[in-house]
PDB file of N, CA and C in Angstrom:
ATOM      1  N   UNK A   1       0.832  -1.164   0.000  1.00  0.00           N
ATOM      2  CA  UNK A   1       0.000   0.000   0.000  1.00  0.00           C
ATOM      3  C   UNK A   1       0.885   1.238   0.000  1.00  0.00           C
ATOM      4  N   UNK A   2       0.458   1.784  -1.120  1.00  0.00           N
ATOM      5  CA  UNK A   2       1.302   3.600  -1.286  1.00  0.00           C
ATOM      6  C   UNK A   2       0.687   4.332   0.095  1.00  0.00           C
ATOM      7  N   UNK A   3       2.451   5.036   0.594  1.00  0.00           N
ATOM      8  CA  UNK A   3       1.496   5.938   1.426  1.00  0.00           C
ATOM      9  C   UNK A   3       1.590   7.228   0.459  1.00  0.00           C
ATOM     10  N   UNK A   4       0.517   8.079   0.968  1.00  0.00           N
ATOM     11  CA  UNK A   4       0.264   9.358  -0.176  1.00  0.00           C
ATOM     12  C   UNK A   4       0.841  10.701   1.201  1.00  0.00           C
ATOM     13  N   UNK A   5       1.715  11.547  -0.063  1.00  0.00           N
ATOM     14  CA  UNK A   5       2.330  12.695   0.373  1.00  0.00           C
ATOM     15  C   UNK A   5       2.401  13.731   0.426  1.00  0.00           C
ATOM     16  N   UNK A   6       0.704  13.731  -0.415  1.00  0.00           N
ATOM     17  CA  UNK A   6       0.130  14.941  -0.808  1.00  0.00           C
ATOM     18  C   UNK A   6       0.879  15.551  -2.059  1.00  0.00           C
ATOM     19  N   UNK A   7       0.589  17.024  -2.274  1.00  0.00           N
ATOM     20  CA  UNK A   7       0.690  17.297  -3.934  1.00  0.00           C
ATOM     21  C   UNK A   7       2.629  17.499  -3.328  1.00  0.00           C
ATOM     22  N   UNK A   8       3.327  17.508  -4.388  1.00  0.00           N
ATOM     23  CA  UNK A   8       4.720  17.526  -4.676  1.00  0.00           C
ATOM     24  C   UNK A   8       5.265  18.619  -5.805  1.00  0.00           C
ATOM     25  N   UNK A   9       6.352  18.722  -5.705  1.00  0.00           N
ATOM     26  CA  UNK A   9       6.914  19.809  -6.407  1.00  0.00           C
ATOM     27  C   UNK A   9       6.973  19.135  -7.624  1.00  0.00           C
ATOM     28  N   UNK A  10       7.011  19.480  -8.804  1.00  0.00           N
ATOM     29  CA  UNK A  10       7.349  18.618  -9.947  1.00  0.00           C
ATOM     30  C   UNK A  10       9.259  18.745 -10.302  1.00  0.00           C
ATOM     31  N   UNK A  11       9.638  19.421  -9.682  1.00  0.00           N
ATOM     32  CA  UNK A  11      11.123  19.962  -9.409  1.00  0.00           C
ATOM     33  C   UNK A  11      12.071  18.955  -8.676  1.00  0.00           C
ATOM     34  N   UNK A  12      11.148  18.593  -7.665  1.00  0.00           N
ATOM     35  CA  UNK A  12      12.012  18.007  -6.293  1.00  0.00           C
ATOM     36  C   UNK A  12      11.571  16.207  -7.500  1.00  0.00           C
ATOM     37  N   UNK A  13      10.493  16.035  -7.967  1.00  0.00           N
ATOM     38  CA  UNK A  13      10.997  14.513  -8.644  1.00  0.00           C
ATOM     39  C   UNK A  13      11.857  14.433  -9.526  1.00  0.00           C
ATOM     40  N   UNK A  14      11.528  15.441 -10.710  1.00  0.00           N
ATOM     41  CA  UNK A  14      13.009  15.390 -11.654  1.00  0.00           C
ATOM     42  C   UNK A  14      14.684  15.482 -11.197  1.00  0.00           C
ATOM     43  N   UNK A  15      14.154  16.068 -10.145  1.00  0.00           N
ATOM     44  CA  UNK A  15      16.030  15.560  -9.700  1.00  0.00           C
ATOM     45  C   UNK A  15      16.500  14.849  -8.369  1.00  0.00           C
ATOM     46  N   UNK A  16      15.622  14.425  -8.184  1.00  0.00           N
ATOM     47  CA  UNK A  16      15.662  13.405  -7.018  1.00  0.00           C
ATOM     48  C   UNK A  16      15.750  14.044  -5.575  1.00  0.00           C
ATOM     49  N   UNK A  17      15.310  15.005  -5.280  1.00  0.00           N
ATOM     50  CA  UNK A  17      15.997  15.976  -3.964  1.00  0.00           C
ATOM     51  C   UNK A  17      15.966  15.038  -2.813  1.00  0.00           C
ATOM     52  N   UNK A  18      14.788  14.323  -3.094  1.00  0.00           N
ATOM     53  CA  UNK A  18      14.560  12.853  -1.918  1.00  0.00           C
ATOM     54  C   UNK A  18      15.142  12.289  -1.959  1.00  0.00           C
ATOM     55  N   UNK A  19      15.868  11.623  -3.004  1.00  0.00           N
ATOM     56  CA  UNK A  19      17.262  10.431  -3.367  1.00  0.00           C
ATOM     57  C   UNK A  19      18.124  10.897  -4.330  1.00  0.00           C
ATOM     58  N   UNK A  20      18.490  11.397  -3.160  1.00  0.00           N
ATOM     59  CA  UNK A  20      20.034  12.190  -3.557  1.00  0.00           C
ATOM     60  C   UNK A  20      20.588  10.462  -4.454  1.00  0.00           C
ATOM     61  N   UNK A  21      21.253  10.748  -5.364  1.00  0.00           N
ATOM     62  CA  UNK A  21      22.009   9.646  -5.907  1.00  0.00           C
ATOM     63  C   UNK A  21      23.835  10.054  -5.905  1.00  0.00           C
ATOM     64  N   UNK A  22      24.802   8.956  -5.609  1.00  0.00           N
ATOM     65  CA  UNK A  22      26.400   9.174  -5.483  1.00  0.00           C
ATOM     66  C   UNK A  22      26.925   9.010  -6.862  1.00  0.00           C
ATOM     67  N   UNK A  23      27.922   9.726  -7.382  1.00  0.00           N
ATOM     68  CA  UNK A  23      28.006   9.811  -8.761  1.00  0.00           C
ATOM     69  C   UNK A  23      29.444   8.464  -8.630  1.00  0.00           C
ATOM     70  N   UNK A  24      29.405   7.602  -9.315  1.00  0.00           N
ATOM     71  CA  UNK A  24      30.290   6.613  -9.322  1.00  0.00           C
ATOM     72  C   UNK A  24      31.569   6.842  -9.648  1.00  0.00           C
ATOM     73  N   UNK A  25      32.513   6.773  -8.879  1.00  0.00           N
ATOM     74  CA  UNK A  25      33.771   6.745  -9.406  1.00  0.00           C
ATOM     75  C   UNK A  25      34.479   6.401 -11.091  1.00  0.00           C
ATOM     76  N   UNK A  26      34.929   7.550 -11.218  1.00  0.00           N
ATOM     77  CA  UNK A  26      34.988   7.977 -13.249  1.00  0.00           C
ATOM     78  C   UNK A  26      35.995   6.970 -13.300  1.00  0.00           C
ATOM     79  N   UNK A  27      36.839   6.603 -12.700  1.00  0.00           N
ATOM     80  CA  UNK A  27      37.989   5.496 -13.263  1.00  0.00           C
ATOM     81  C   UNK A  27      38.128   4.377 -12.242  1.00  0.00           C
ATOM     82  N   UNK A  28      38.807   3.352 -12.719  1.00  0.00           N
ATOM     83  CA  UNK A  28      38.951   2.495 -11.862  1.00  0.00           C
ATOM     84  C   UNK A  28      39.484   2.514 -10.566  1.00  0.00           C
ATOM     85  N   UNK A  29      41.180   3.288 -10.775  1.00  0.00           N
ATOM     86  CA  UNK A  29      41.809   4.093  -9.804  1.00  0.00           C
ATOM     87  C   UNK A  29      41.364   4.803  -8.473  1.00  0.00           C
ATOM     88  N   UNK A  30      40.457   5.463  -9.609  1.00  0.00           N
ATOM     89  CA  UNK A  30      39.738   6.492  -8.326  1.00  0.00           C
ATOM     90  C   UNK A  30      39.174   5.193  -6.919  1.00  0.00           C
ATOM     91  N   UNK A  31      38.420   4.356  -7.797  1.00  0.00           N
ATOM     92  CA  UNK A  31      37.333   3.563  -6.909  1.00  0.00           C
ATOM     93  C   UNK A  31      38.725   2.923  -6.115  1.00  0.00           C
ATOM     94  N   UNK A  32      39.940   2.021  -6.078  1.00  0.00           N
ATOM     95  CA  UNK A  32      40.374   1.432  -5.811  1.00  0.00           C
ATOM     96  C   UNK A  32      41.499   2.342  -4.800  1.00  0.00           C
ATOM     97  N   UNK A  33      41.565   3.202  -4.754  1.00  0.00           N
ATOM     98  CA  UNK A  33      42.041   4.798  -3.844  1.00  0.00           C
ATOM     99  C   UNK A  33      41.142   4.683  -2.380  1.00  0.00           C
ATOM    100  N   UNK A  34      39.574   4.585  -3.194  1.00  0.00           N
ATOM    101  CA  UNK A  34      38.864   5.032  -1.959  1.00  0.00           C
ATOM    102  C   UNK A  34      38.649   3.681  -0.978  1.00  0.00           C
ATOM    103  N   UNK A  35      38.986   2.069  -1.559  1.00  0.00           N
ATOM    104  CA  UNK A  35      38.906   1.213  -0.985  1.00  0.00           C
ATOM    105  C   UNK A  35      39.934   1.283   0.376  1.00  0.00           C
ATOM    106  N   UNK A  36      40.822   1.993  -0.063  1.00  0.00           N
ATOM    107  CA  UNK A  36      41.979   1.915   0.668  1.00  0.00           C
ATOM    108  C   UNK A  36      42.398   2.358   1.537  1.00  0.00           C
ATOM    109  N   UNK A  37      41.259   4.066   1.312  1.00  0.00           N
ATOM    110  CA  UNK A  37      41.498   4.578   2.364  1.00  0.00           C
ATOM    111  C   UNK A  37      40.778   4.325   3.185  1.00  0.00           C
ATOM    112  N   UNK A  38      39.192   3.554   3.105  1.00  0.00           N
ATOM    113  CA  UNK A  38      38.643   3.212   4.021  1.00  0.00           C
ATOM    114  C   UNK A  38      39.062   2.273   4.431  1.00  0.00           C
ATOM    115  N   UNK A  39      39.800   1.236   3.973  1.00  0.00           N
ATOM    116  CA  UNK A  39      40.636  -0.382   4.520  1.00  0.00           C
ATOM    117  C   UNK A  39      41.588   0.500   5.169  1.00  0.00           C
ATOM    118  N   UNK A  40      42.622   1.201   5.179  1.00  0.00           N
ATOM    119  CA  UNK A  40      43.319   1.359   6.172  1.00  0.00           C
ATOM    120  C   UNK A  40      43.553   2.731   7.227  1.00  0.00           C
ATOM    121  N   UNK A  41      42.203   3.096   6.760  1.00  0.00           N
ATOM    122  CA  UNK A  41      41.477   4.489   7.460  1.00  0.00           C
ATOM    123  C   UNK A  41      42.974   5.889   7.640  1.00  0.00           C
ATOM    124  N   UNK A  42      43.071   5.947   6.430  1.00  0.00           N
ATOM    125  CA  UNK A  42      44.012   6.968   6.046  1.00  0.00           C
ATOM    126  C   UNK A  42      43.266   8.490   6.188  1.00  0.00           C
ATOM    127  N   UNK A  43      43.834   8.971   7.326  1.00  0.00           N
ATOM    128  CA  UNK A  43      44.006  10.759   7.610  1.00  0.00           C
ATOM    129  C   UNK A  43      43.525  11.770   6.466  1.00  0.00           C
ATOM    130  N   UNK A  44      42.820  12.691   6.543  1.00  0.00           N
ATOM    131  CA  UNK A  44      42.691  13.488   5.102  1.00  0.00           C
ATOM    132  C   UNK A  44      43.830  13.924   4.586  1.00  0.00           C
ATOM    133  N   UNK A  45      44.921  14.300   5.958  1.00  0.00           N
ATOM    134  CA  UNK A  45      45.940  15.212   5.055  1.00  0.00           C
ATOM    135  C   UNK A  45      46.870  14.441   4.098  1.00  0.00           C
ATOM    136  N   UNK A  46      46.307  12.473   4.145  1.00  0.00           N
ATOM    137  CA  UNK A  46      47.376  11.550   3.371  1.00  0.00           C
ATOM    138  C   UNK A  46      46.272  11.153   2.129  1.00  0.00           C
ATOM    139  N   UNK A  47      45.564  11.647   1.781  1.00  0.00           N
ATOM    140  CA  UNK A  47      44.261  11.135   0.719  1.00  0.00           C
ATOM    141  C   UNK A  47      45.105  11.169  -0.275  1.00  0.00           C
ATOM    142  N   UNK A  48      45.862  12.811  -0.593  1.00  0.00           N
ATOM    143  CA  UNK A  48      46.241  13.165  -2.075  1.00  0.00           C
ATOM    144  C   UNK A  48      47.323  11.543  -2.239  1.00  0.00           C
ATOM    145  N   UNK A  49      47.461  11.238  -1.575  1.00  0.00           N
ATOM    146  CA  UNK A  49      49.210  10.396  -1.601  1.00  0.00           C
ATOM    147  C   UNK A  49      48.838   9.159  -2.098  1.00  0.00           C
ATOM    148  N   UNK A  50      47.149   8.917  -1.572  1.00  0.00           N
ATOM    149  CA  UNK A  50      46.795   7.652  -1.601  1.00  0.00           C
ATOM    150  C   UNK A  50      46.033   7.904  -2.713  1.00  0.00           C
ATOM    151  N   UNK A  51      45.431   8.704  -3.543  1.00  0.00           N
ATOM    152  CA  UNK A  51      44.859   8.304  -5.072  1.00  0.00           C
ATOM    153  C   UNK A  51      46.286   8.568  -5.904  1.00  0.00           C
ATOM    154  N   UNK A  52      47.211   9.593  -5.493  1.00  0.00           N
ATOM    155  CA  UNK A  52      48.487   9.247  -6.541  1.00  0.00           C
ATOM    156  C   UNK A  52      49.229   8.099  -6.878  1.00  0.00           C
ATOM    157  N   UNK A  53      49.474   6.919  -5.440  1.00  0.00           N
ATOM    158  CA  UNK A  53      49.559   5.537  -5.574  1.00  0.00           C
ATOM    159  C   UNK A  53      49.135   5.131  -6.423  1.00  0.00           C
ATOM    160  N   UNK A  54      47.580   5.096  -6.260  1.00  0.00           N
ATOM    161  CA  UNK A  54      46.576   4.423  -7.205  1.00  0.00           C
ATOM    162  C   UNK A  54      46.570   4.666  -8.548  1.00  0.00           C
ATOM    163  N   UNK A  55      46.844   6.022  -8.823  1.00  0.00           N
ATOM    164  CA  UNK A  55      47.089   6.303 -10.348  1.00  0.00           C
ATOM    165  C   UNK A  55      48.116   5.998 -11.223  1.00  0.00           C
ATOM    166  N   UNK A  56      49.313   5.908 -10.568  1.00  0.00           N
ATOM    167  CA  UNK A  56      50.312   5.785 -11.179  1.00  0.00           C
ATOM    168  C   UNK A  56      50.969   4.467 -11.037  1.00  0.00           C
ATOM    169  N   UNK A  57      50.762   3.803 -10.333  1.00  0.00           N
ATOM    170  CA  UNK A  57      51.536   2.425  -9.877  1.00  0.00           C
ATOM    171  C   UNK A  57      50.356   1.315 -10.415  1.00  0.00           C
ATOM    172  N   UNK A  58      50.764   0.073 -10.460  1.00  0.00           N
ATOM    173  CA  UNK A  58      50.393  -1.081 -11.296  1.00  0.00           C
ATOM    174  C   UNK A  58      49.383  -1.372  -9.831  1.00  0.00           C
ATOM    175  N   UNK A  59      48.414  -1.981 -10.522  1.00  0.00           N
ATOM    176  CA  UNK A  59      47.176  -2.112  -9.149  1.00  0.00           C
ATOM    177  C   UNK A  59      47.489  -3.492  -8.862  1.00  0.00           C
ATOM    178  N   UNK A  60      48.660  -4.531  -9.376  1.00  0.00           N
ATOM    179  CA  UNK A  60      48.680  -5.612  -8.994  1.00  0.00           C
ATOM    180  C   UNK A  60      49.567  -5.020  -7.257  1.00  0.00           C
ATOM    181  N   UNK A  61      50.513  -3.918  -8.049  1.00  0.00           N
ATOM    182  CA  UNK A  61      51.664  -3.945  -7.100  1.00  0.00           C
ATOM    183  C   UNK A  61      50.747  -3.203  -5.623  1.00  0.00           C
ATOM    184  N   UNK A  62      49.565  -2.448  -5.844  1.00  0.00           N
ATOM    185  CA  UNK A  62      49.107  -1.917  -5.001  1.00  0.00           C
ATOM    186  C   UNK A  62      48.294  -2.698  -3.932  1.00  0.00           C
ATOM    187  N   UNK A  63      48.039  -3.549  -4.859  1.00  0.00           N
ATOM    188  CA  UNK A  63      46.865  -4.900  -4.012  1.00  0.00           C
ATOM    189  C   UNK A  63      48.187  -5.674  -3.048  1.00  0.00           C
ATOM    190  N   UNK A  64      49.197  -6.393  -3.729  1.00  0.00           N
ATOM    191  CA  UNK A  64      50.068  -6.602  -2.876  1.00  0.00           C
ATOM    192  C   UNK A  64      50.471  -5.617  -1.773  1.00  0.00           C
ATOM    193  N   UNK A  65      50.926  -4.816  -1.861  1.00  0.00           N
ATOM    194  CA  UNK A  65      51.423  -3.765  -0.871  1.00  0.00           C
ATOM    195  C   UNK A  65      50.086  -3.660  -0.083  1.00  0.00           C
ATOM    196  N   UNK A  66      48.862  -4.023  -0.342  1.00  0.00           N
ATOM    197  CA  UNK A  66      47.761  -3.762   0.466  1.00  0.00           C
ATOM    198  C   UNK A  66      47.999  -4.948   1.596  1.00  0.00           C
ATOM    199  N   UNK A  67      48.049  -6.262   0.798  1.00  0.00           N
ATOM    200  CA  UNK A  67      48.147  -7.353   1.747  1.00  0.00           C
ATOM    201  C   UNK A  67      49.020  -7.847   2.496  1.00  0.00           C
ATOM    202  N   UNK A  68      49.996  -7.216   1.677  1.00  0.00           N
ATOM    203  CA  UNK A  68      51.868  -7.158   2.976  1.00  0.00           C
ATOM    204  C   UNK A  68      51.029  -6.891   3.936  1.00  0.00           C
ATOM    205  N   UNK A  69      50.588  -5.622   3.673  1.00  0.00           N
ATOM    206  CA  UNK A  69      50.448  -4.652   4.932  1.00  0.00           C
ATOM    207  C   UNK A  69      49.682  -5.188   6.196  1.00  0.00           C
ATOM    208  N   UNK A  70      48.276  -5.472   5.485  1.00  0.00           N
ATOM    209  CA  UNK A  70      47.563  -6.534   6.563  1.00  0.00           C
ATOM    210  C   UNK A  70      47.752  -7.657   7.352  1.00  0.00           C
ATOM    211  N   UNK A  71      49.168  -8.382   6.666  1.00  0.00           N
ATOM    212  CA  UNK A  71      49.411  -9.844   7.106  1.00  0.00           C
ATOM    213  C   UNK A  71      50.286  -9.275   8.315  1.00  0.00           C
ATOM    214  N   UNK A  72      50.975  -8.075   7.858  1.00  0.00           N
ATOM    215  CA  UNK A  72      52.210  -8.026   8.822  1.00  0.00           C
ATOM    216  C   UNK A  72      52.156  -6.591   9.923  1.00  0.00           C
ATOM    217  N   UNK A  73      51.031  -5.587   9.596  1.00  0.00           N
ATOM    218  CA  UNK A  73      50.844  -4.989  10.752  1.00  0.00           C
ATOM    219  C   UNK A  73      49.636  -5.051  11.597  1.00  0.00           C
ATOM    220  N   UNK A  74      49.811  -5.686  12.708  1.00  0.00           N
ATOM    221  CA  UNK A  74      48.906  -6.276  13.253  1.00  0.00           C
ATOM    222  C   UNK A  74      48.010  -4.803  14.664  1.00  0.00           C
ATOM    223  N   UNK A  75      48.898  -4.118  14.845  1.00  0.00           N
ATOM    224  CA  UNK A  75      48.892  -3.134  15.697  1.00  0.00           C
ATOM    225  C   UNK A  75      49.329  -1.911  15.135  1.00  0.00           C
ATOM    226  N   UNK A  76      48.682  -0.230  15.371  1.00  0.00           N
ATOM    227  CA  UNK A  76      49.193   0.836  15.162  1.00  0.00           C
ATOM    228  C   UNK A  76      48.568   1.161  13.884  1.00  0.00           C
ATOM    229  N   UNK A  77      49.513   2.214  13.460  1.00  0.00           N
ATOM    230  CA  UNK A  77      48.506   2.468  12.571  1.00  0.00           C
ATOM    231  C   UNK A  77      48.966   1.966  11.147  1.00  0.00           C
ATOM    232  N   UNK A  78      47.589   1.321  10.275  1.00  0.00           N
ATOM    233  CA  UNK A  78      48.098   0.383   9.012  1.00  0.00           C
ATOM    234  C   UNK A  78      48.453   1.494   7.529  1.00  0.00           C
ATOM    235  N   UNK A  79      48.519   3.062   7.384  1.00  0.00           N
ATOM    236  CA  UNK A  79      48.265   3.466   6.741  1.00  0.00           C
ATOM    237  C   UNK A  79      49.749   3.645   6.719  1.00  0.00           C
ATOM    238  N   UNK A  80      50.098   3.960   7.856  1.00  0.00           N
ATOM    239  CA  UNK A  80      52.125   4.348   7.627  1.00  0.00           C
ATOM    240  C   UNK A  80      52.505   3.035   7.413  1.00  0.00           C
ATOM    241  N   UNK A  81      52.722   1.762   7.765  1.00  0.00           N
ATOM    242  CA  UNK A  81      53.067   1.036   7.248  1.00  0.00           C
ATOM    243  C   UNK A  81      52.632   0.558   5.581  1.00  0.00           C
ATOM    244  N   UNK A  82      51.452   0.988   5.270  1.00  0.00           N
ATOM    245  CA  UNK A  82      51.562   0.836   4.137  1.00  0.00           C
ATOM    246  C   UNK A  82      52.311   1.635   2.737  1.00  0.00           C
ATOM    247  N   UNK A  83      52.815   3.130   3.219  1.00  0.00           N
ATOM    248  CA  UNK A  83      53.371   3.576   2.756  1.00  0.00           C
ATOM    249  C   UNK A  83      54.617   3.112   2.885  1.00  0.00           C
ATOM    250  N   UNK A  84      55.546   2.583   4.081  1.00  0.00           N
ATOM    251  CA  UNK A  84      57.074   1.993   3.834  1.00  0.00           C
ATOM    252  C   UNK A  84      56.733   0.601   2.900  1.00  0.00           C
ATOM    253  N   UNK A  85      55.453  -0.130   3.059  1.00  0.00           N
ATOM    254  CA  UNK A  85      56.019  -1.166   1.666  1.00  0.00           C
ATOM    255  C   UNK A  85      55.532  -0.594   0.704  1.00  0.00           C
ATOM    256  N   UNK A  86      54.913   0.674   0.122  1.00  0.00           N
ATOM    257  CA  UNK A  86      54.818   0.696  -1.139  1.00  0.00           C
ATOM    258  C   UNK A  86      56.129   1.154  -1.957  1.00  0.00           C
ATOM    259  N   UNK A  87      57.163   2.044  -0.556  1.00  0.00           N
ATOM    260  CA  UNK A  87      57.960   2.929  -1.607  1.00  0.00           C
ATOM    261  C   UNK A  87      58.941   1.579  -1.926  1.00  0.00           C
ATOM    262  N   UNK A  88      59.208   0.303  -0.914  1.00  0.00           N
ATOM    263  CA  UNK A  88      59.897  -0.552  -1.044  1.00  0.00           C
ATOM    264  C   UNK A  88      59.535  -1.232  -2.471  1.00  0.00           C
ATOM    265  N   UNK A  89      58.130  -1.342  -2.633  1.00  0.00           N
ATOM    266  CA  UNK A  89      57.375  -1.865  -4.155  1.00  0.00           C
ATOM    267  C   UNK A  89      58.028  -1.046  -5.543  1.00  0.00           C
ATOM    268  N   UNK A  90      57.597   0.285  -4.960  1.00  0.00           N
ATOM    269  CA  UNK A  90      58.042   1.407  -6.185  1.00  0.00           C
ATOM    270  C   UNK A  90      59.468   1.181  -6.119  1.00  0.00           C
ATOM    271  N   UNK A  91      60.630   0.952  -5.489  1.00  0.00           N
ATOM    272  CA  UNK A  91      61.938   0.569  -5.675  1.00  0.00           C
ATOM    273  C   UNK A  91      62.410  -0.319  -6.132  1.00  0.00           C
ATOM    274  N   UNK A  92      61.053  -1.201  -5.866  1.00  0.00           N
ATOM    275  CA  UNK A  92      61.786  -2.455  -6.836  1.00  0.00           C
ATOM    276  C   UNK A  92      61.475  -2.206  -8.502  1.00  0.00           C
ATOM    277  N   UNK A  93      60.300  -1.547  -8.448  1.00  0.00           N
ATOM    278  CA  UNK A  93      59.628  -1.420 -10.039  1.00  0.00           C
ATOM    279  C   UNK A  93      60.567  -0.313 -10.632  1.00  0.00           C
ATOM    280  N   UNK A  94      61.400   0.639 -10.137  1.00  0.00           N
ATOM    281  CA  UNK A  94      62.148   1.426 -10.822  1.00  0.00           C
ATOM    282  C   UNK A  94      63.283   0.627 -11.226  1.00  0.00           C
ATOM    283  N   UNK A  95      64.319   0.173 -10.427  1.00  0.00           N
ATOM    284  CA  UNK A  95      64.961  -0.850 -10.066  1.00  0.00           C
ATOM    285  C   UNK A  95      64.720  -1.559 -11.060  1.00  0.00           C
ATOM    286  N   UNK A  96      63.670  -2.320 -11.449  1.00  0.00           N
ATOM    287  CA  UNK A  96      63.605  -3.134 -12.883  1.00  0.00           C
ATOM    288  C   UNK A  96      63.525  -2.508 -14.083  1.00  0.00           C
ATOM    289  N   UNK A  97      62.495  -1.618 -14.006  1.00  0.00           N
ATOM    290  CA  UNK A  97      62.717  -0.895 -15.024  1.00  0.00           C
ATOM    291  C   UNK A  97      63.784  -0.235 -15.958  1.00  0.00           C
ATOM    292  N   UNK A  98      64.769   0.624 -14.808  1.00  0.00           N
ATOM    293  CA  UNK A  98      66.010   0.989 -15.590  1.00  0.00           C
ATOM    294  C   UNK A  98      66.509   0.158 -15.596  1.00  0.00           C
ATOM    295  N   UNK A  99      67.298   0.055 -16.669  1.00  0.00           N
ATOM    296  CA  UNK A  99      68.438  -0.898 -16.848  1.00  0.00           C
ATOM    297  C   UNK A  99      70.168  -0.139 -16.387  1.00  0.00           C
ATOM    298  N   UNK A 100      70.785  -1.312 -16.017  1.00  0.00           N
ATOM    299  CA  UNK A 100      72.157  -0.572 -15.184  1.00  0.00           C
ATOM    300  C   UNK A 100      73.078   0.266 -15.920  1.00  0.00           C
ATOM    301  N   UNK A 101      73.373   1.178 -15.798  1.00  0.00           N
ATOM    302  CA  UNK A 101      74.083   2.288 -16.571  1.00  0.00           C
ATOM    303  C   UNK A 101      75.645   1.510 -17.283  1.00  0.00           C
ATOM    304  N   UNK A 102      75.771   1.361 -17.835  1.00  0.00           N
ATOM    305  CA  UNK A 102      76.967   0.686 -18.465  1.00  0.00           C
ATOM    306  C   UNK A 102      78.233   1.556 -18.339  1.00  0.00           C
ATOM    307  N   UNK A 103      79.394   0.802 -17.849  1.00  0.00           N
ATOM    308  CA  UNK A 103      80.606   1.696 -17.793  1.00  0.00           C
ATOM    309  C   UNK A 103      81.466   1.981 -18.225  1.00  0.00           C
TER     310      UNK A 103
END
């Protein structure tokens, strides 16, 4: 059974003012940023640090560095430790990348 709400704006249905709707994350990145910061409840002033991760680094290497992190900090806070294994990640991926300067 409808309950009735009496007459309505024709304004407030065309844009939902009642159901507000969340606009979905435009890239994958973005969405996989915000997993992270809610998984390891990262500070506002570390957000920018944590979608730049996400953008620029390989999301295999980020998912790993996610689960280092979980297996091995059990106490404190998980957001600084996840930054010492990512730059350890990003060192290895530069590290492969260049090749050794020849002498």
């Amino acid at each position: 059974m409808k309950i009735d709400h009496g007459f309505q704006q024709l304004g407030d249905y065309l844009t939902g003012a009642k159901n507000p709707r969340k606009k979905p994350p435009a890239y994958e990145w973005q969405d996989l940023a915000l997993s992270l910061i809610k998984e390891l409840g990262v500070p506002g002033f570390k957000r920018s640090a944590i979608f730049k991760i996400a953008k620029e680094m390989p999301k295999n290497a980020v998912l790993n560095a996610l689960n280092d992190t979980k297996e091995l900090c059990k106490t404190g806070e998980k957001w600084k430790y996840f930054f010492k294994v990512i730059d350890n990640y990003n060192a290895g991926i530069k590290k492969d990348a260049d090749p050794a300067p020849k002498a």
